[in-house]
C-alpha atoms as a PDB file:
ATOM      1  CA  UNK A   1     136.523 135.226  76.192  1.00  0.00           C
ATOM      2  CA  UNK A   2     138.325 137.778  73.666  1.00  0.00           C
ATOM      3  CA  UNK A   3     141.048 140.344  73.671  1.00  0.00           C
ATOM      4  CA  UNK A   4     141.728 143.052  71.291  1.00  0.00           C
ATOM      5  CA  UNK A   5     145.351 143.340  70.378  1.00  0.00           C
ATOM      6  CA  UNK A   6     146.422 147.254  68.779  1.00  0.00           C
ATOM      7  CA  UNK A   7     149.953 146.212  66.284  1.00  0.00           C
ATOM      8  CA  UNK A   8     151.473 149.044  65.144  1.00  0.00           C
ATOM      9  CA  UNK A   9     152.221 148.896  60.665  1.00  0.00           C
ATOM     10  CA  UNK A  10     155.660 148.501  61.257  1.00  0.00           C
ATOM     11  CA  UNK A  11     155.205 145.593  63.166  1.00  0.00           C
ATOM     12  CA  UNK A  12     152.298 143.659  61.475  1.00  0.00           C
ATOM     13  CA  UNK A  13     154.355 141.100  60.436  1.00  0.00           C
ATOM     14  CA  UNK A  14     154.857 139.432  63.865  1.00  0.00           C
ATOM     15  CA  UNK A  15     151.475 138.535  64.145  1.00  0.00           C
ATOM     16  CA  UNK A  16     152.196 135.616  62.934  1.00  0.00           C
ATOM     17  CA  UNK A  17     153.891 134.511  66.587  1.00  0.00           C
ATOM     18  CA  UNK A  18     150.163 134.345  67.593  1.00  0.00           C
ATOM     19  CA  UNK A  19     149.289 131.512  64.847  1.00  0.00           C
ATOM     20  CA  UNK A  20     152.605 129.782  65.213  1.00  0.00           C
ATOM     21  CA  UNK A  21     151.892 128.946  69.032  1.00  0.00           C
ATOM     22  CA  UNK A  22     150.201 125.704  69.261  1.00  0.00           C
ATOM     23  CA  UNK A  23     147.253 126.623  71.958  1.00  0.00           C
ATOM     24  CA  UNK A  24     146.756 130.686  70.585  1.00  0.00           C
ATOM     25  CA  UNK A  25     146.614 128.586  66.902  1.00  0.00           C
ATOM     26  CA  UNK A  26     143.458 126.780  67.622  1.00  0.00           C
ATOM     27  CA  UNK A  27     141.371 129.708  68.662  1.00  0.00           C
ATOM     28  CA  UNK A  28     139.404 132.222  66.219  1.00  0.00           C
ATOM     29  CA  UNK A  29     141.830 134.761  65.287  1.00  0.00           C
ATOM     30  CA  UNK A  30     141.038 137.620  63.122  1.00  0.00           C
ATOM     31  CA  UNK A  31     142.965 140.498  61.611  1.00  0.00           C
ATOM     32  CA  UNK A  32     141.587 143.851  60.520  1.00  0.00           C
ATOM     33  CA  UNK A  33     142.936 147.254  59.344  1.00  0.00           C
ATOM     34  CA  UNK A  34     141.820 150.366  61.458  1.00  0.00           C
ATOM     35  CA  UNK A  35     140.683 151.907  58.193  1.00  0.00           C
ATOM     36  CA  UNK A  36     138.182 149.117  57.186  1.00  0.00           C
ATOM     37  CA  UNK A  37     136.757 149.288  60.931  1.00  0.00           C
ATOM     38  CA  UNK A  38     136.129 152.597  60.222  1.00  0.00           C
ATOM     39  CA  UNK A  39     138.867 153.984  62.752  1.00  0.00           C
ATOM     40  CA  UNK A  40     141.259 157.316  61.397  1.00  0.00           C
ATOM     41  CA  UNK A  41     144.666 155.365  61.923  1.00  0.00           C
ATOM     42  CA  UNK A  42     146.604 153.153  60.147  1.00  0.00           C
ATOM     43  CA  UNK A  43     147.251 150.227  62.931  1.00  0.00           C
ATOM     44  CA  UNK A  44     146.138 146.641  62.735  1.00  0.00           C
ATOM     45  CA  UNK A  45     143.552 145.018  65.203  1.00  0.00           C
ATOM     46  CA  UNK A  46     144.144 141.596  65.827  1.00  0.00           C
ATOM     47  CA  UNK A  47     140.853 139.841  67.590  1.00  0.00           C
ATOM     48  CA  UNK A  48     141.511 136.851  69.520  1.00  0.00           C
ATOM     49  CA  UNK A  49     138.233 134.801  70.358  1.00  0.00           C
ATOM     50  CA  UNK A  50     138.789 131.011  72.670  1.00  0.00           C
ATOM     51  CA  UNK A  51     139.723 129.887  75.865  1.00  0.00           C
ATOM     52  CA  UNK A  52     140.815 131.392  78.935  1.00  0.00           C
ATOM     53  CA  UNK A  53     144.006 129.587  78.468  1.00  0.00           C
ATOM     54  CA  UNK A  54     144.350 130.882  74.962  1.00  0.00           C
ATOM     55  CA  UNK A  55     143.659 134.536  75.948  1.00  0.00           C
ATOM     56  CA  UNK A  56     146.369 134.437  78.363  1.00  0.00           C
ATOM     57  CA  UNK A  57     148.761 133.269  76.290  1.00  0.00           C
ATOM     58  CA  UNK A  58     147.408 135.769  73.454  1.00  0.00           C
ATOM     59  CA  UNK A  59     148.267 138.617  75.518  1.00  0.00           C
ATOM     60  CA  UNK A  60     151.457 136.973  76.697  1.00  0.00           C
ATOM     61  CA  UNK A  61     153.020 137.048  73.077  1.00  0.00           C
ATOM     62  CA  UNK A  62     150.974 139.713  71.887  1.00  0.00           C
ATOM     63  CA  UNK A  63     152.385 142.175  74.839  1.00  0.00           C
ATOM     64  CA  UNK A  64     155.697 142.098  72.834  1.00  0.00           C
ATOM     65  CA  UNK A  65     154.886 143.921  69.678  1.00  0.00           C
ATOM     66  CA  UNK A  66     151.510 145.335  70.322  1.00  0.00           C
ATOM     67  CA  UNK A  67     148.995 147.564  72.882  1.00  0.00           C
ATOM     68  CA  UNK A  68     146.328 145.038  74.526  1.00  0.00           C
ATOM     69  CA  UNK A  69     143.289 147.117  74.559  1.00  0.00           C
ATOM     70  CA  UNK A  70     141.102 147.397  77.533  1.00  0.00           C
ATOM     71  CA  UNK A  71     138.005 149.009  78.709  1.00  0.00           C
ATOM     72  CA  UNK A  72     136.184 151.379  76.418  1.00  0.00           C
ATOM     73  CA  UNK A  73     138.257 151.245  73.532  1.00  0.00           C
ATOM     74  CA  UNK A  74     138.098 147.178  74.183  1.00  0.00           C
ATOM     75  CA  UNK A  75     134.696 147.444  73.648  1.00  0.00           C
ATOM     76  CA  UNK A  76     134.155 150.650  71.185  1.00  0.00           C
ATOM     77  CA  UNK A  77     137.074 148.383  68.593  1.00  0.00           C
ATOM     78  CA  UNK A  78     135.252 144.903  69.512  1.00  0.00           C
ATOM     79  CA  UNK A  79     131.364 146.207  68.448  1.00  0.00           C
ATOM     80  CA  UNK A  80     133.119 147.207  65.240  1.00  0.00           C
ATOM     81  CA  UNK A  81     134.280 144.313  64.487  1.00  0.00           C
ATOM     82  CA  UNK A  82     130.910 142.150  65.165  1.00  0.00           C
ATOM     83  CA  UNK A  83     129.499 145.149  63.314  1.00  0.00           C
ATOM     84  CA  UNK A  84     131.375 144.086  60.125  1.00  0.00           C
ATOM     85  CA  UNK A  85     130.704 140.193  60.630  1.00  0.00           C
ATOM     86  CA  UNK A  86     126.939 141.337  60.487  1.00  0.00           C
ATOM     87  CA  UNK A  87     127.076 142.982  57.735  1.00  0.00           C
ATOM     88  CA  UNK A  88     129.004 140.357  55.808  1.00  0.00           C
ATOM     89  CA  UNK A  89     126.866 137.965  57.220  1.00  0.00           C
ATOM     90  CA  UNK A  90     123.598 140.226  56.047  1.00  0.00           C
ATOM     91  CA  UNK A  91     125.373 140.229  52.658  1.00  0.00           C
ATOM     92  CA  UNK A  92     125.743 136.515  52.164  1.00  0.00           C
ATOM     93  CA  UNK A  93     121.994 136.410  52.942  1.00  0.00           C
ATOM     94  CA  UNK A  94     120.822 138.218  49.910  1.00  0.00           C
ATOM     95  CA  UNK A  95     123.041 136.362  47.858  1.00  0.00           C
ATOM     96  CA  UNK A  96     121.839 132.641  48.652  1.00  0.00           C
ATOM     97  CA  UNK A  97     118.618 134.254  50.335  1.00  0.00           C
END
């Protein structure tokens, strides 16, 4: 299970109540700029990967500072980032390849 969380700049900062709770903690949590997933705004995407437990929680504390994406733009802003993870993953290839 995922969820895409959409943090405004001004708030980016309390991200960080997603890696202080104990259960959210645990799961695969990653943090991206709109620009370098190729989006035109300046927001933050927070990607929260785990448990259905974790999720819930995720959007629980995440619902405070931030837009929980569903849908299409769940899935348009979750292909980009597996898109990126590819190609860093197609990069680390020709290195030790």
């Amino acid at each position: 299970m995922y969820s895409i969380f959409k943090v405004e700049k001004k708030d980016s900062q309390r991200v960080d109540e997603l890696y202080k709770d104990d259960v959210v903690s645990r799961q695969s949590i990653i943090k991206r700029d709109g620009i370098s997933l190729e989006l035109k705004d300046d927001n933050i995407y927070v990607l929260v990967e785990g448990s259905e437990e974790a999720i819930k929680k995720a959007k629980q504390i995440a619902s405070q500072f931030s837009k929980v994406l569903e849908g299409k733009e769940l899935e348009d802003i979750y292909n980009r980032f597996k898109a990126q993870d590819e190609k860093s993953l197609e990069g680390m290839g020709s290195i030790f390849g």
